[in-house]
C-alpha atoms as a PDB file:
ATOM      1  CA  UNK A   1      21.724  15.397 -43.216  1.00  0.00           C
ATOM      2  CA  UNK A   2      19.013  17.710 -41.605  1.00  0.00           C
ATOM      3  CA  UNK A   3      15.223  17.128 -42.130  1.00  0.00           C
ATOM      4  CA  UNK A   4      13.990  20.119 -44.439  1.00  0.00           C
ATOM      5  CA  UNK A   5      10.721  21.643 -43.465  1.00  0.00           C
ATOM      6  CA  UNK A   6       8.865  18.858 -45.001  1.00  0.00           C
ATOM      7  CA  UNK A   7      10.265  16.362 -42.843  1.00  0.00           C
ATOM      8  CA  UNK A   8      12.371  15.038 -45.658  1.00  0.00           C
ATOM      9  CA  UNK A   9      16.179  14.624 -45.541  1.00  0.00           C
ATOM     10  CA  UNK A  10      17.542  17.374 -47.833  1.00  0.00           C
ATOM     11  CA  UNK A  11      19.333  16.142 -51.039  1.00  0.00           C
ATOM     12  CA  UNK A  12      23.009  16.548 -52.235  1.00  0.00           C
ATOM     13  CA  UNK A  13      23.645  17.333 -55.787  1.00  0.00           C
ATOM     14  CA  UNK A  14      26.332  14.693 -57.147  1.00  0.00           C
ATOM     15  CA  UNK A  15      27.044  11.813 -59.361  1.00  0.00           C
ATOM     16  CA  UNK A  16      24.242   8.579 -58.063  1.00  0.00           C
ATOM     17  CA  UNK A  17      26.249   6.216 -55.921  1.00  0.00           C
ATOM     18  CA  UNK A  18      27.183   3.176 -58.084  1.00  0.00           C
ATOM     19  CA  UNK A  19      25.320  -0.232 -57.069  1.00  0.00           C
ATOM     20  CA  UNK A  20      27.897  -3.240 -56.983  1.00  0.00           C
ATOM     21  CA  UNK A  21      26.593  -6.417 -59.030  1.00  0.00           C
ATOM     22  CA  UNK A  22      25.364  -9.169 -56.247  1.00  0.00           C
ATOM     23  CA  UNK A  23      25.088 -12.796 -56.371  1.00  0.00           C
ATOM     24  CA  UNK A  24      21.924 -12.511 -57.464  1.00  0.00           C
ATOM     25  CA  UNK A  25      22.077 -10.698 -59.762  1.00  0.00           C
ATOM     26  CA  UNK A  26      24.536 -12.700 -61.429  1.00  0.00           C
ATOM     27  CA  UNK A  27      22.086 -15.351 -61.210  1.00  0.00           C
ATOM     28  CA  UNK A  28      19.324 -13.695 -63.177  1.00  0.00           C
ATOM     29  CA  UNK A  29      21.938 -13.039 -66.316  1.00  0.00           C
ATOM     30  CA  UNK A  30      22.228 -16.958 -66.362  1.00  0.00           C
ATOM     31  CA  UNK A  31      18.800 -17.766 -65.760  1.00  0.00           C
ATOM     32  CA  UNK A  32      17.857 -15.201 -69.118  1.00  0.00           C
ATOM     33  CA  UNK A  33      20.950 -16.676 -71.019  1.00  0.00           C
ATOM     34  CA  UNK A  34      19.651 -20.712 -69.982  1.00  0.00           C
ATOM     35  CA  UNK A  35      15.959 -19.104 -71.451  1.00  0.00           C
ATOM     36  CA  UNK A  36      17.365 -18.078 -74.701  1.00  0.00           C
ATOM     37  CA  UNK A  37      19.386 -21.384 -74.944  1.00  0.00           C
ATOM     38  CA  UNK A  38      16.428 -23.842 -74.540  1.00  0.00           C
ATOM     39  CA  UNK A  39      14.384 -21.448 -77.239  1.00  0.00           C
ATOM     40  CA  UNK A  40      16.863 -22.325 -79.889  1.00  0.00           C
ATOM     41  CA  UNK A  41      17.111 -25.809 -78.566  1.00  0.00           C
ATOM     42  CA  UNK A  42      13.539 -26.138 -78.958  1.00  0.00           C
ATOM     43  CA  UNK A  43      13.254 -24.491 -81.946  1.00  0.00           C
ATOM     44  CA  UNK A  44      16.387 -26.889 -83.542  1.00  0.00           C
ATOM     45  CA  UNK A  45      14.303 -30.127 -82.328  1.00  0.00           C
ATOM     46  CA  UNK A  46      11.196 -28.903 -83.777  1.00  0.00           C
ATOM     47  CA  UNK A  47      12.874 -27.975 -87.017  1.00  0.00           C
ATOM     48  CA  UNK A  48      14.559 -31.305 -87.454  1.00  0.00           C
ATOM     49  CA  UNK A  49      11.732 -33.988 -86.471  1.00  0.00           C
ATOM     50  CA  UNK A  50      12.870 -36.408 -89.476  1.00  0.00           C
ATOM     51  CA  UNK A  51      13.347 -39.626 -88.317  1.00  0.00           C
ATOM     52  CA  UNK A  52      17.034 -41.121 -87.960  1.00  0.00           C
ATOM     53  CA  UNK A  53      17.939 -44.790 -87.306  1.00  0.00           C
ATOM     54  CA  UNK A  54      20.774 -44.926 -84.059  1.00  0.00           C
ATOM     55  CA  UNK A  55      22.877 -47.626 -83.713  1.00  0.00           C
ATOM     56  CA  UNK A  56      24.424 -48.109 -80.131  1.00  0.00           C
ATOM     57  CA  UNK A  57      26.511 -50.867 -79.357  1.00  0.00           C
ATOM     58  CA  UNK A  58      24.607 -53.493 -81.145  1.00  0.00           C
ATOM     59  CA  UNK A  59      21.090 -51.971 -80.106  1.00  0.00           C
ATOM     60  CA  UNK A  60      18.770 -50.355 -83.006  1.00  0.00           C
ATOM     61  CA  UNK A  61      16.533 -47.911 -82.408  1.00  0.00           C
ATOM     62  CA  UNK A  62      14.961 -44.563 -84.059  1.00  0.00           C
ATOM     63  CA  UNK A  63      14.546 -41.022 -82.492  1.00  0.00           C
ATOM     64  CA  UNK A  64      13.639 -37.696 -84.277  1.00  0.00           C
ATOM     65  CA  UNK A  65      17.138 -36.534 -86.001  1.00  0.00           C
ATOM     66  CA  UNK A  66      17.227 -33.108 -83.435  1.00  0.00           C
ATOM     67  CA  UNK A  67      16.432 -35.742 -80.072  1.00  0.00           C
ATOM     68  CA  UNK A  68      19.520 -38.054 -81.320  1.00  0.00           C
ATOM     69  CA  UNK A  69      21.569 -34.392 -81.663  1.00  0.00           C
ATOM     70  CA  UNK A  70      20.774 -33.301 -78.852  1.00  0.00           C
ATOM     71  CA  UNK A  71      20.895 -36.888 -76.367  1.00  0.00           C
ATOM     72  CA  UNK A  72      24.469 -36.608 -78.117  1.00  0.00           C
ATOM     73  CA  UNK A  73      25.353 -32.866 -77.096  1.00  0.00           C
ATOM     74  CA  UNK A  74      24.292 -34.145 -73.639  1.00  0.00           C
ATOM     75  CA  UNK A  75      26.290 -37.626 -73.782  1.00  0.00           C
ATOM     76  CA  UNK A  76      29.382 -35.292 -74.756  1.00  0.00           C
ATOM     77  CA  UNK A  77      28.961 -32.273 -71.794  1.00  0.00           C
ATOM     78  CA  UNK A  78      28.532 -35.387 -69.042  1.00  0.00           C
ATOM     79  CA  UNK A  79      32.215 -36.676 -70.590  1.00  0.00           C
ATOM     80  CA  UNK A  80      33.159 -33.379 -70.891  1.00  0.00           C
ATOM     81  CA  UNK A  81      32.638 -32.527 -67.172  1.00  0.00           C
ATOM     82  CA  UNK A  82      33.567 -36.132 -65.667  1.00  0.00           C
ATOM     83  CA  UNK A  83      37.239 -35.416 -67.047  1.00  0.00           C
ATOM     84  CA  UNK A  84      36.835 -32.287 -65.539  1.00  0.00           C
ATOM     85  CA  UNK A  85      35.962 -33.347 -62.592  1.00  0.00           C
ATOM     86  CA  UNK A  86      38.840 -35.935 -62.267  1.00  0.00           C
ATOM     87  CA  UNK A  87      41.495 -32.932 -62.717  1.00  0.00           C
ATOM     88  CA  UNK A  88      40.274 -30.106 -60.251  1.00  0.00           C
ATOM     89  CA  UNK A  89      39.874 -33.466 -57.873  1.00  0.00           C
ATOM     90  CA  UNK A  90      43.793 -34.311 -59.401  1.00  0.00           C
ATOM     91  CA  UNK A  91      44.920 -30.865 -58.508  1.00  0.00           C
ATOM     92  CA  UNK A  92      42.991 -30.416 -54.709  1.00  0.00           C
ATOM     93  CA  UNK A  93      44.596 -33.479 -54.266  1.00  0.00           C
ATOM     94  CA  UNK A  94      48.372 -31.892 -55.111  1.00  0.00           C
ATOM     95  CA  UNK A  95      47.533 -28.691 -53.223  1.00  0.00           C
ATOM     96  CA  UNK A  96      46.842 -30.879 -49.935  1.00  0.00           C
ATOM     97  CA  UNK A  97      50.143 -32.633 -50.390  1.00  0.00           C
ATOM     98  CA  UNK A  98      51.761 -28.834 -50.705  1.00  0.00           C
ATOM     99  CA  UNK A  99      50.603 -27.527 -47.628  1.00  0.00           C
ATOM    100  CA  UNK A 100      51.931 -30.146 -45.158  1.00  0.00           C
END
């Protein structure tokens, strides 16, 4: 492109160039997603603050209904991604043996 007079490069008249999504900003949509998640976790605890009486292999204790909900949602994602975990480590293992 030539300068114009001005100095400035002179413009072409078209469709704007289309920007590919980057890593980043990937990483924003899940940062704004986590955000909206912990609101309506937090709102769900505060909502649910009743008292509720766990019982744990033998051990007694009490915890606000919505902590005992959500100390269970965690117990279940850590199970969750331990199997998961076992099986991509299950099927590296079988695409190792499949290479030599």
């Amino acid at each position: 492109m030539e300068p114009s007079v001005t100095g400035e490069p002179e413009r072409t008249v078209g469709p704007p160039a289309r920007l590919k999504p980057t890593r980043i900003s990937g990483t924003w949509v899940a940062v704004l997603a986590s955000i909206v998640v912990l609101i309506v976790l937090l709102v769900f605890i505060l909502q649910n603050l009743t008292d509720a009486t766990i019982h744990f292999f033998g051990a007694a204790g009490t915890l606000p209904l919505g902590v005992a909900l959500l100390f269970a949602a965690i117990a279940g994602a850590i199970l969750v991604a331990l199997v998961g975990a076992a099986r991509i480590m299950q099927l590296r293992r079988q695409a190792k043996r499949g290479l030599r």
